[in-house]
Protein backbone atom coordinates (compact mmCIF):
# COMPACT_ATOMS: atom_id res chain seq x y z
CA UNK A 1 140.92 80.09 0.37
CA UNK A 2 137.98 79.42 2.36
CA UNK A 3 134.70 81.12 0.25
CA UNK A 4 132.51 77.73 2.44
CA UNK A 5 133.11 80.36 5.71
CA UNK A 6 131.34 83.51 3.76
CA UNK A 7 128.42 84.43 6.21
CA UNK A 8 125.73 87.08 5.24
CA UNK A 9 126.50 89.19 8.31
CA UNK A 10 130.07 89.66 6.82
CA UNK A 11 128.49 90.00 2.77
CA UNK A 12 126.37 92.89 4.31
CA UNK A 13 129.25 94.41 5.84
CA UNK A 14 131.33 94.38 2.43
CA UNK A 15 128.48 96.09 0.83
CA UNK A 16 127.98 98.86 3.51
CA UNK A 17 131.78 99.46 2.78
CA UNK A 18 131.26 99.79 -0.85
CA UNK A 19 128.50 101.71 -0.61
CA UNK A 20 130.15 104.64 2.02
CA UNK A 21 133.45 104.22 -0.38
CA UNK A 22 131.94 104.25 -3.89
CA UNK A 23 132.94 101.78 -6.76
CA UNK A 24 136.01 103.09 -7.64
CA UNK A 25 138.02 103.66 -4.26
CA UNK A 26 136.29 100.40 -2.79
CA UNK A 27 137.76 98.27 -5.89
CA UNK A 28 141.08 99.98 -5.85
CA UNK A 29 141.18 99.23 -2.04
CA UNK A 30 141.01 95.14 -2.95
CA UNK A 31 143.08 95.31 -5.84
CA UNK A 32 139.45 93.96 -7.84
CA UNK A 33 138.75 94.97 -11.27
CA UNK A 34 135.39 95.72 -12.50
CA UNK A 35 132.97 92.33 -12.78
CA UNK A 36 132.50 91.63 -16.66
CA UNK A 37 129.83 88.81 -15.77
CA UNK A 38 128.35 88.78 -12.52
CA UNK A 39 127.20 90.73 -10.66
CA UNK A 40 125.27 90.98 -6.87
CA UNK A 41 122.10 92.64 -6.81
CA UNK A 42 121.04 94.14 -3.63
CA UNK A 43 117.95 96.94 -2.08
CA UNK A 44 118.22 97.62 -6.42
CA UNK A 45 122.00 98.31 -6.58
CA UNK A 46 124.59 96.50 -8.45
CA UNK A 47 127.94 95.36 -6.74
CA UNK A 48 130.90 93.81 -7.91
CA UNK A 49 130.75 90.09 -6.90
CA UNK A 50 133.86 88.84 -6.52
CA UNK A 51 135.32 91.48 -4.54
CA UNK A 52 132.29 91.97 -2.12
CA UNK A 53 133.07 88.21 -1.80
CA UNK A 54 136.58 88.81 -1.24
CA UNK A 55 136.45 92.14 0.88
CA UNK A 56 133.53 89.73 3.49
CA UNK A 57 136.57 87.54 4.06
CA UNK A 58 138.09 89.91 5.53
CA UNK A 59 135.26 90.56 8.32
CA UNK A 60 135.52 86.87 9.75
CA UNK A 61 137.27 86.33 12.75
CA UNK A 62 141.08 85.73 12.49
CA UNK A 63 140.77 85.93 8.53
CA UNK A 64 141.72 88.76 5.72
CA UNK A 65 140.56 89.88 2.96
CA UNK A 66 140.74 87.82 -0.35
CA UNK A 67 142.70 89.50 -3.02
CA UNK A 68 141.99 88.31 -6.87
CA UNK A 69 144.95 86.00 -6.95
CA UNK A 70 143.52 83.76 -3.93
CA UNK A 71 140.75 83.06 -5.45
CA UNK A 72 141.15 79.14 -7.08
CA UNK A 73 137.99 79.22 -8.87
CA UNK A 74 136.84 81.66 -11.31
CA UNK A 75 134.35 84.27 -10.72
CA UNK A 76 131.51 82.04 -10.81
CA UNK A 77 132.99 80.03 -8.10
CA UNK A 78 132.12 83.39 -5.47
CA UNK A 79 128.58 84.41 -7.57
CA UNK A 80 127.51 80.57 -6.56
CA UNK A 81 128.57 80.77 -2.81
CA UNK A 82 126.55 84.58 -2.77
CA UNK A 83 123.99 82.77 -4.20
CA UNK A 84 123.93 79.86 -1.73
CA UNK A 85 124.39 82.56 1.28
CA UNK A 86 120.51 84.32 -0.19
CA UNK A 87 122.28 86.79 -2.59
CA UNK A 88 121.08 87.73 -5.99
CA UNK A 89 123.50 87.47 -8.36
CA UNK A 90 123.00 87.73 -12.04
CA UNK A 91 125.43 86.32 -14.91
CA UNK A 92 124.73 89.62 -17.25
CA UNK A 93 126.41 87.80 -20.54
CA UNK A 94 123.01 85.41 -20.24
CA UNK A 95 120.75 88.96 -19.99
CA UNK A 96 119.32 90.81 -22.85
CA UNK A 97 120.39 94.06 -21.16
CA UNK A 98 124.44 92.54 -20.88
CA UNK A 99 125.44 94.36 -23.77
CA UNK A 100 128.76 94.07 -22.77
CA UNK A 101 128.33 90.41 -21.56
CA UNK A 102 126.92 89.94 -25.15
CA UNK A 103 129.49 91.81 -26.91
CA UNK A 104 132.25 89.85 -25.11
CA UNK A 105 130.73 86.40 -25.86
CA UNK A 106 130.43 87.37 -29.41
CA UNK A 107 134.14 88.04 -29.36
CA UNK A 108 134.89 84.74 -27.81
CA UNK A 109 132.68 83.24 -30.35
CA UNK A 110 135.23 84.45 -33.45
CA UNK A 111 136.43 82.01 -35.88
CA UNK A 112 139.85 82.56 -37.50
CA UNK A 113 142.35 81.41 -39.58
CA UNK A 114 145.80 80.20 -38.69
CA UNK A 115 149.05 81.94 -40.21
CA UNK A 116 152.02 79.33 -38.73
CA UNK A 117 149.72 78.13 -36.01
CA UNK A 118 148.66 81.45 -34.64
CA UNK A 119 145.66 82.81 -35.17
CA UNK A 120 145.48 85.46 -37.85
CA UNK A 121 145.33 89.03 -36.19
CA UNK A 122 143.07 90.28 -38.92
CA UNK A 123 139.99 90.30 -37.17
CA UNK A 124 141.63 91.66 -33.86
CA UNK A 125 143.18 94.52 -35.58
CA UNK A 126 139.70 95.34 -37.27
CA UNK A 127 138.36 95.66 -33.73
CA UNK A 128 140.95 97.40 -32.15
CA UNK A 129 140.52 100.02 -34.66
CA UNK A 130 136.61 100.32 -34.26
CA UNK A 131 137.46 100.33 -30.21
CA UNK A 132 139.61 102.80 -30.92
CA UNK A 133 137.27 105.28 -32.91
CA UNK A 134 134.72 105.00 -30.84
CA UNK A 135 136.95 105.65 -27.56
CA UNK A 136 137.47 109.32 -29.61
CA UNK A 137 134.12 109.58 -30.92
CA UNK A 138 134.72 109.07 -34.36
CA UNK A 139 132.17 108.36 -37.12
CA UNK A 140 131.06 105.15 -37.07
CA UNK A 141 130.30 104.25 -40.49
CA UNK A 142 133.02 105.13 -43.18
CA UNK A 143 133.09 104.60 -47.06
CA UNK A 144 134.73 101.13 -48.25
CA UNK A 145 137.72 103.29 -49.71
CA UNK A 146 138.44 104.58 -46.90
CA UNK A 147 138.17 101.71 -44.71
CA UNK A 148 140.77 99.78 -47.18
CA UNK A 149 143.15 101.99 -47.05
CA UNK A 150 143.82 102.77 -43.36
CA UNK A 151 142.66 98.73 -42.21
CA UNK A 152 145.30 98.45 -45.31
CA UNK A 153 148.10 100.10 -43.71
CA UNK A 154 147.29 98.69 -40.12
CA UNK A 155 147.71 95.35 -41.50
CA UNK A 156 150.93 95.78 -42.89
CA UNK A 157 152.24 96.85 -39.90
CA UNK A 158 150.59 94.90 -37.32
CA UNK A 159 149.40 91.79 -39.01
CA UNK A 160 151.37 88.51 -38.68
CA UNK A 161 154.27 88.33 -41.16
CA UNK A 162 153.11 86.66 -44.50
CA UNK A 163 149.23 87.40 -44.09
CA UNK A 164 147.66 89.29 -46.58
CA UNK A 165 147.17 93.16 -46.11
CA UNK A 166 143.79 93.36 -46.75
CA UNK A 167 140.69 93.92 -44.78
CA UNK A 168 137.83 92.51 -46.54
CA UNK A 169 137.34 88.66 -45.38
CA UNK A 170 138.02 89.63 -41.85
CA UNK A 171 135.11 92.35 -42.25
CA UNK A 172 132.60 89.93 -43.93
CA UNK A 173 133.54 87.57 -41.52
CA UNK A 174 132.78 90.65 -38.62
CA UNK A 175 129.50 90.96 -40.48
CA UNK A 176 128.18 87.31 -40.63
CA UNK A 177 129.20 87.30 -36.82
CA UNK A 178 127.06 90.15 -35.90
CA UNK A 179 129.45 92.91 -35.13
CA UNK A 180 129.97 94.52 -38.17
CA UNK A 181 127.09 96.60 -40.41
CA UNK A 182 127.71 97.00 -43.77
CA UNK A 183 125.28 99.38 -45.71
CA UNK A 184 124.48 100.60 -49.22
CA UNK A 185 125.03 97.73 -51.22
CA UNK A 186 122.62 95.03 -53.54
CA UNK A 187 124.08 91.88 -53.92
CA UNK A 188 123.67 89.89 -50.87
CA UNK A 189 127.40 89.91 -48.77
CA UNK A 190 129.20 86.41 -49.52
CA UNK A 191 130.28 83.91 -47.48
CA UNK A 192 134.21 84.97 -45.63
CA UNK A 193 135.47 81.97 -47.32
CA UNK A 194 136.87 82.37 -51.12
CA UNK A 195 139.46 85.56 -51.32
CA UNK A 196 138.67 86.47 -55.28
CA UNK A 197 134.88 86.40 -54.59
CA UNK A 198 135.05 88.60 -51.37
CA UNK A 199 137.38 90.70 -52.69
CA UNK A 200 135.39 91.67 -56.10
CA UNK A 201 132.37 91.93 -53.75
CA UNK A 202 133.27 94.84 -52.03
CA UNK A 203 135.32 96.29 -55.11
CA UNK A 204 132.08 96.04 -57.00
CA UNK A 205 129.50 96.86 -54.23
CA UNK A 206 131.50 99.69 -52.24
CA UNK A 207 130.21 99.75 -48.91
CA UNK A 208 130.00 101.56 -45.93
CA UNK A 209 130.49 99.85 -42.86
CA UNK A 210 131.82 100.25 -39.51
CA UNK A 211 131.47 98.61 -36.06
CA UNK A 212 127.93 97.30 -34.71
CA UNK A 213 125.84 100.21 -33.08
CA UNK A 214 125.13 99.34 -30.15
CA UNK A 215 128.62 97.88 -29.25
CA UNK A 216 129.93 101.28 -30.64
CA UNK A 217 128.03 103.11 -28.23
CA UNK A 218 128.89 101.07 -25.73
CA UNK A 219 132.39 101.12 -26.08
CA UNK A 220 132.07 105.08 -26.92
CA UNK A 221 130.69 105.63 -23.21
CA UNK A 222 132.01 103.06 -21.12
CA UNK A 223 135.69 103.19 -20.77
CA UNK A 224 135.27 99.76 -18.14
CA UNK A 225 133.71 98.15 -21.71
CA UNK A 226 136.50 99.29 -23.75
CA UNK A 227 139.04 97.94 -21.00
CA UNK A 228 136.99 94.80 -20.82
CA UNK A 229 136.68 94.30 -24.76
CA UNK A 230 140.77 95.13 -25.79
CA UNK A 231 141.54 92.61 -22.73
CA UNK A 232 139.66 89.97 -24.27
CA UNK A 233 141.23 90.64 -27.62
CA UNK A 234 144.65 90.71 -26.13
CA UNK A 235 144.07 87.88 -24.27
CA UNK A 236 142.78 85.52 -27.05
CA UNK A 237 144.95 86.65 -30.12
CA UNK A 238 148.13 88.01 -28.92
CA UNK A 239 149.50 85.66 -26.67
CA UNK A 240 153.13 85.66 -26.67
CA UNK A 241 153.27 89.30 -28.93
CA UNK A 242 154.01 92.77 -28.03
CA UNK A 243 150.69 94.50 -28.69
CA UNK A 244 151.92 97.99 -27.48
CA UNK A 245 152.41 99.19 -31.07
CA UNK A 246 149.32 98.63 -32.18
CA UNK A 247 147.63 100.11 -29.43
CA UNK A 248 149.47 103.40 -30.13
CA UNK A 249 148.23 103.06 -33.72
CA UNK A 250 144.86 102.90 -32.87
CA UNK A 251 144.79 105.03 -30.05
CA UNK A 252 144.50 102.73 -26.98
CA UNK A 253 147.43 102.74 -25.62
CA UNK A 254 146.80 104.62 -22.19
CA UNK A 255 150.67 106.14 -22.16
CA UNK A 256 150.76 109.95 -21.96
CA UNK A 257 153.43 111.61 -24.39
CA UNK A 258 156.74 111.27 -22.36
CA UNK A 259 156.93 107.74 -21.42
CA UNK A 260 159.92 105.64 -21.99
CA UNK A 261 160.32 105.59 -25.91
CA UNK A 262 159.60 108.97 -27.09
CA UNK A 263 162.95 110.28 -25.76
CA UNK A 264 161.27 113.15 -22.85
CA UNK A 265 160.44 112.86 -19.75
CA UNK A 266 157.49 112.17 -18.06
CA UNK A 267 154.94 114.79 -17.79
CA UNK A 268 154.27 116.58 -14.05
CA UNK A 269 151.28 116.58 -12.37
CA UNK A 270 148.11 114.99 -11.56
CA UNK A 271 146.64 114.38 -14.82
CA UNK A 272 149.66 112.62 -15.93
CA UNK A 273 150.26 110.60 -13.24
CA UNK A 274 146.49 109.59 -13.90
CA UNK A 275 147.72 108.37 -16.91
CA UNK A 276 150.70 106.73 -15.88
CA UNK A 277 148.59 104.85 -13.33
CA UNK A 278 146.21 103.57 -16.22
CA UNK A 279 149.13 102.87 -18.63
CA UNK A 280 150.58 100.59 -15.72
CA UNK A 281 147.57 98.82 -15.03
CA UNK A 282 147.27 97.86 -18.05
CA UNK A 283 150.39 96.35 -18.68
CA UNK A 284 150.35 94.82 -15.15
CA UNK A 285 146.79 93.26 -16.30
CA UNK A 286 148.69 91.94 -19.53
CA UNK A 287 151.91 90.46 -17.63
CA UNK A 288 149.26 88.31 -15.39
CA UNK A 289 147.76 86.79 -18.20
CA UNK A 290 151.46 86.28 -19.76
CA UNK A 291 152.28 84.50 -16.13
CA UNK A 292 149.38 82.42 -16.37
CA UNK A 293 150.15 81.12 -19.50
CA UNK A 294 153.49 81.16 -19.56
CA UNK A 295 154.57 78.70 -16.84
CA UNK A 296 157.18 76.29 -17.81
CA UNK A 297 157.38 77.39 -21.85
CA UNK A 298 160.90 78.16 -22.97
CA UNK A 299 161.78 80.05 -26.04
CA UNK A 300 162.17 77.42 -29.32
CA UNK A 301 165.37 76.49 -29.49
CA UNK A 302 166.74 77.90 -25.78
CA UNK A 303 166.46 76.71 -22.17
CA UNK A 304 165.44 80.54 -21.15
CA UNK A 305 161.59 80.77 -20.03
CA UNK A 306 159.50 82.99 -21.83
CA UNK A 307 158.65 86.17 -20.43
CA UNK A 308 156.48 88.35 -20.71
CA UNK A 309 157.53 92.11 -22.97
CA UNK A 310 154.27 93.81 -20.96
CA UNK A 311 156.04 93.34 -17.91
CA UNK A 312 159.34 95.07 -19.27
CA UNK A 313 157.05 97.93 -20.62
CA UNK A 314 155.33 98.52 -17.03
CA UNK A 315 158.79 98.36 -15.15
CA UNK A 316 159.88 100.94 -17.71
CA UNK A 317 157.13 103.08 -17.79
CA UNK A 318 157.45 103.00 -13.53
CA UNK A 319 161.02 104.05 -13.09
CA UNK A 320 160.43 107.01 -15.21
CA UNK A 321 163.49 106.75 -16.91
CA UNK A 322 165.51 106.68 -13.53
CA UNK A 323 167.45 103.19 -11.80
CA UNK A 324 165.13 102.29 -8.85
CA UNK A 325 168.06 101.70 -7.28
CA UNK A 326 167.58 104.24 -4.36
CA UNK A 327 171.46 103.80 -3.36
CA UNK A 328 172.19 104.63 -6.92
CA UNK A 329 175.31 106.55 -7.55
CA UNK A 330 174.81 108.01 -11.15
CA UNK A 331 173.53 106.88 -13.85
CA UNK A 332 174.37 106.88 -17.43
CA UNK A 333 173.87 110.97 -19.08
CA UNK A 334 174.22 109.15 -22.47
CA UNK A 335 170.96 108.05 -24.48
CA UNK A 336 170.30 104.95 -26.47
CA UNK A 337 170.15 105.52 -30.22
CA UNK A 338 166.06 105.58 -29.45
CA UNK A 339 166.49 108.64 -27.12
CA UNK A 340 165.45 106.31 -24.34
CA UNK A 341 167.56 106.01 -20.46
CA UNK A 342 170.51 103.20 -20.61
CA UNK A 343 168.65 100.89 -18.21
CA UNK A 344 168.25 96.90 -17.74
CA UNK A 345 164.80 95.29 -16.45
CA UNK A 346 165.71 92.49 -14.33
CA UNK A 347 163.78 90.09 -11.59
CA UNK A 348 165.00 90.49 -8.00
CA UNK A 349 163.98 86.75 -7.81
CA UNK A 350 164.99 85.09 -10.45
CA UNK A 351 162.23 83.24 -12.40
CA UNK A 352 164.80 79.79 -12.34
CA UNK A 353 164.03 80.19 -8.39
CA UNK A 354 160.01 80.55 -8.60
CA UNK A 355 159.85 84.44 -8.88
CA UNK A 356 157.13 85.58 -10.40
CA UNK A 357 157.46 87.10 -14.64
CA UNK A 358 155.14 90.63 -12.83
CA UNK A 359 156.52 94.02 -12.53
CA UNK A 360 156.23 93.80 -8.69
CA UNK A 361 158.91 91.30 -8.92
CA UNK A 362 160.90 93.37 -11.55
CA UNK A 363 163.59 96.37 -11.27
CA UNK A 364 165.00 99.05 -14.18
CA UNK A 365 168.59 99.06 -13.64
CA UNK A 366 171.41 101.48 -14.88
CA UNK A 367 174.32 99.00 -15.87
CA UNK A 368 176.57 99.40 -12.82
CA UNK A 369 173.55 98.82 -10.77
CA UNK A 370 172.75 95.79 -12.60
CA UNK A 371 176.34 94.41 -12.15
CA UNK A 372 176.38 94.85 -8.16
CA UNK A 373 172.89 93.19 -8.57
CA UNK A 374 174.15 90.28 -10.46
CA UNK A 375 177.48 89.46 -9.03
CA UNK A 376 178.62 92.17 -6.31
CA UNK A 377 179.88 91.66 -3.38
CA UNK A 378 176.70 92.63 -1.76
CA UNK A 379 174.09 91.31 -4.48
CA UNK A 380 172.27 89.84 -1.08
CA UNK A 381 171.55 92.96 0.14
CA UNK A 382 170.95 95.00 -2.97
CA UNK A 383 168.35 92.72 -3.75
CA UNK A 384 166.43 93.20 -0.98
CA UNK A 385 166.35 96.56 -0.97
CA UNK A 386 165.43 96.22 -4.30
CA UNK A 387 162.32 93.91 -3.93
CA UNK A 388 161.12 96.59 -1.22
CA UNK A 389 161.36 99.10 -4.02
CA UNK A 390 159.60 97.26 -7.06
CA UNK A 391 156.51 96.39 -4.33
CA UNK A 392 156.34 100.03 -2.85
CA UNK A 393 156.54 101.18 -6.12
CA UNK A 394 154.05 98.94 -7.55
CA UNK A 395 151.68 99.77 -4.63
CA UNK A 396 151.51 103.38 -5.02
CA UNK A 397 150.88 102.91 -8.99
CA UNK A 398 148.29 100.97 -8.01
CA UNK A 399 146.72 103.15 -5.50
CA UNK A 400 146.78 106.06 -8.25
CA UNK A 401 142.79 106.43 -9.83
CA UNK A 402 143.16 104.68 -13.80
CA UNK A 403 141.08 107.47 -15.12
């Protein structure tokens, strides 16, 4: 990658592009997400750095475009060389008016316990939650009764095995952080250190508390915040877990009714394939971070590499319940006990020969298919057919708006 040749002729360019193409299309078109930290300021507007920065690559002589997995450096590697080029570009987690930049450092800021040598999900899960009712415009603040019993329940399900099911150190630990507001009580809230005390505290003092305002209204309006704040949490505290059952639970999981798992099909028409789209690109976003931190780990006790379960979910959720296959010569009628298709995800290049753990790498299989695949006669061939499959079907996903 070669950010050194970035000249301001080819910057302006970029930016006439996004401007005649909008955010939305002109990010989809790069394969960039949203920035979270810097952004280019130019005639007043805001633009995405890093993919302005990649997209000018593309208008140099004999070069292309820079997609977000050439880039070596992190996004503050391209604001620097916009800078150096004349650009303004502003890091908005060091602005007063960054809320999310803000919100997002505070999150990074979090201090935890360890359960086993993982950090304890109780904070996370507290979060997700509050993400959650704001994404459906819930109240805010609730009584401490209330807030017990349903953090209570989400705990037992969701927290790591042999953690306590209870919600009130993680929440004074929220509020001495600054993203929690507690209200209607006297005594001054303790320390989140000493489980009796903490506990009788809010027993005796009875609360009502809920998420930060301003991050709630944040998060309530800005569905690019709310992407950019369960990614963080996901990224920090749930490396290595599936987290797709708790985002059900507290409503941020971006799957329509239908998908793999509920036993129906998937649901016609544009607003579901809408949701499909988002669903995948989330769980593509998930399986890069899984690659990243993944390489070379094997599974205690086995020679077999870890892999990533968000992967497996997006291949699922893509095949809509059908073997990608397209030479496919029937598939199993029969269910599994779940009500979901028979099929098998598997990698078209295997991960012991450098393929990539990412759905655009990945197949869903009926068995039969998965045996030619695996040791047929024509295995060679099958597979690629079926790595032009996985990436056509990966780029159309893609191409599809996330909501």
């Amino acid at each position: 990658m070669a950010l050194a040749d970035l000249t301001p002729t080819a910057v302006l360019q970029a930016i006439e592009e996004y401007d005649r193409l909008g955010q939305d299309a002109f990010l989809r078109m790069y394969g960039f997400r949203r920035a979270l930290r810097y952004v280019l300021v130019h005639d007043g507007r805001r633009y995405d750095s890093k993919a302005i920065a990649g997209a000018a690559h593309g208008r140099l002589d004999g070069h292309g475009p820079l997609r977000p997995r050439d880039f070596s450096g992190r996004a503050q590697h391209a604001a620097e060389r916009l800078r150096g080029l004349g650009f303004k570009v502003v890091d908005t987690a060091g602005q007063a008016d960054g809320e999310l930049g803000q919100l997002l450092l505070r999150i990074g800021q979090l201090r935890v316990s360890r359960v086993d040598g993982r950090p304890a999900l109780h904070q996370p899960v507290v979060l997700l939650w509050a993400v959650g009712r704001a994404a459906r415009g819930a109240a805010r603040m609730l009584p401490w009764r209330e807030t017990e019993r349903t953090l209570g329940e989400l705990l037992r399900h969701h927290g790591l095995p042999g953690s306590r099911p209870r919600p009130d150190n993680s929440i004074a630990a929220l509020h001495r952080a600054g993203l929690w507001e507690l209200t209607g009580y006297e005594e001054a809230v303790p320390s989140a250190h000493g489980d009796a005390v903490v506990r009788r505290w809010f027993e005796a003092q009875q609360p009502a508390g809920g998420l930060d305002a301003a991050a709630y209204d944040l998060l309530g309006r800005s569905a690019p915040a709310r992407e950019a704040v369960v990614d963080a949490l996901l990224a920090r505290f749930f490396d290595g877990l599936d987290p797709a059952p708790l985002l059900r639970a507290t409503g941020l999981d971006d799957a329509p009714p239908g998908l793999p798992g509920t036993g129906s099909e998937i649901p016609p028409g544009a607003a579901g394939a809408v949701s499909v789209a988002a669903a995948y690109d989330r769980l593509h976003r998930a399986a890069q971070r899984q690659q990243e931190r993944n390489q070379g780990r094997r599974r205690p006790g086995s020679a077999a590499p870890v892999r990533s379960p968000e992967a497996r979910q997006a291949v699922l959720l893509r095949s809509g319940g059908h073997c990608e296959n397209p030479g496919c010569t029937g598939q199993p009628d029969d269910v599994t006990a779940d009500g979901d298709p028979i099929l098998e995800v598997d990698h078209v290049r295997d991960l012991a020969t450098g393929g990539p753990d990412l759905p655009e790498n990945m197949v869903a299989l009926c068995p039969n298919c998965h045996a030619v695949k695996t040791r047929g006669r024509t295995s060679e061939e099958l597979r690629a057919a079926l790595l032009t499959v996985a990436r056509e079907s990966h780029a159309r996903l893609r191409r599809q708006p996330s909501a």
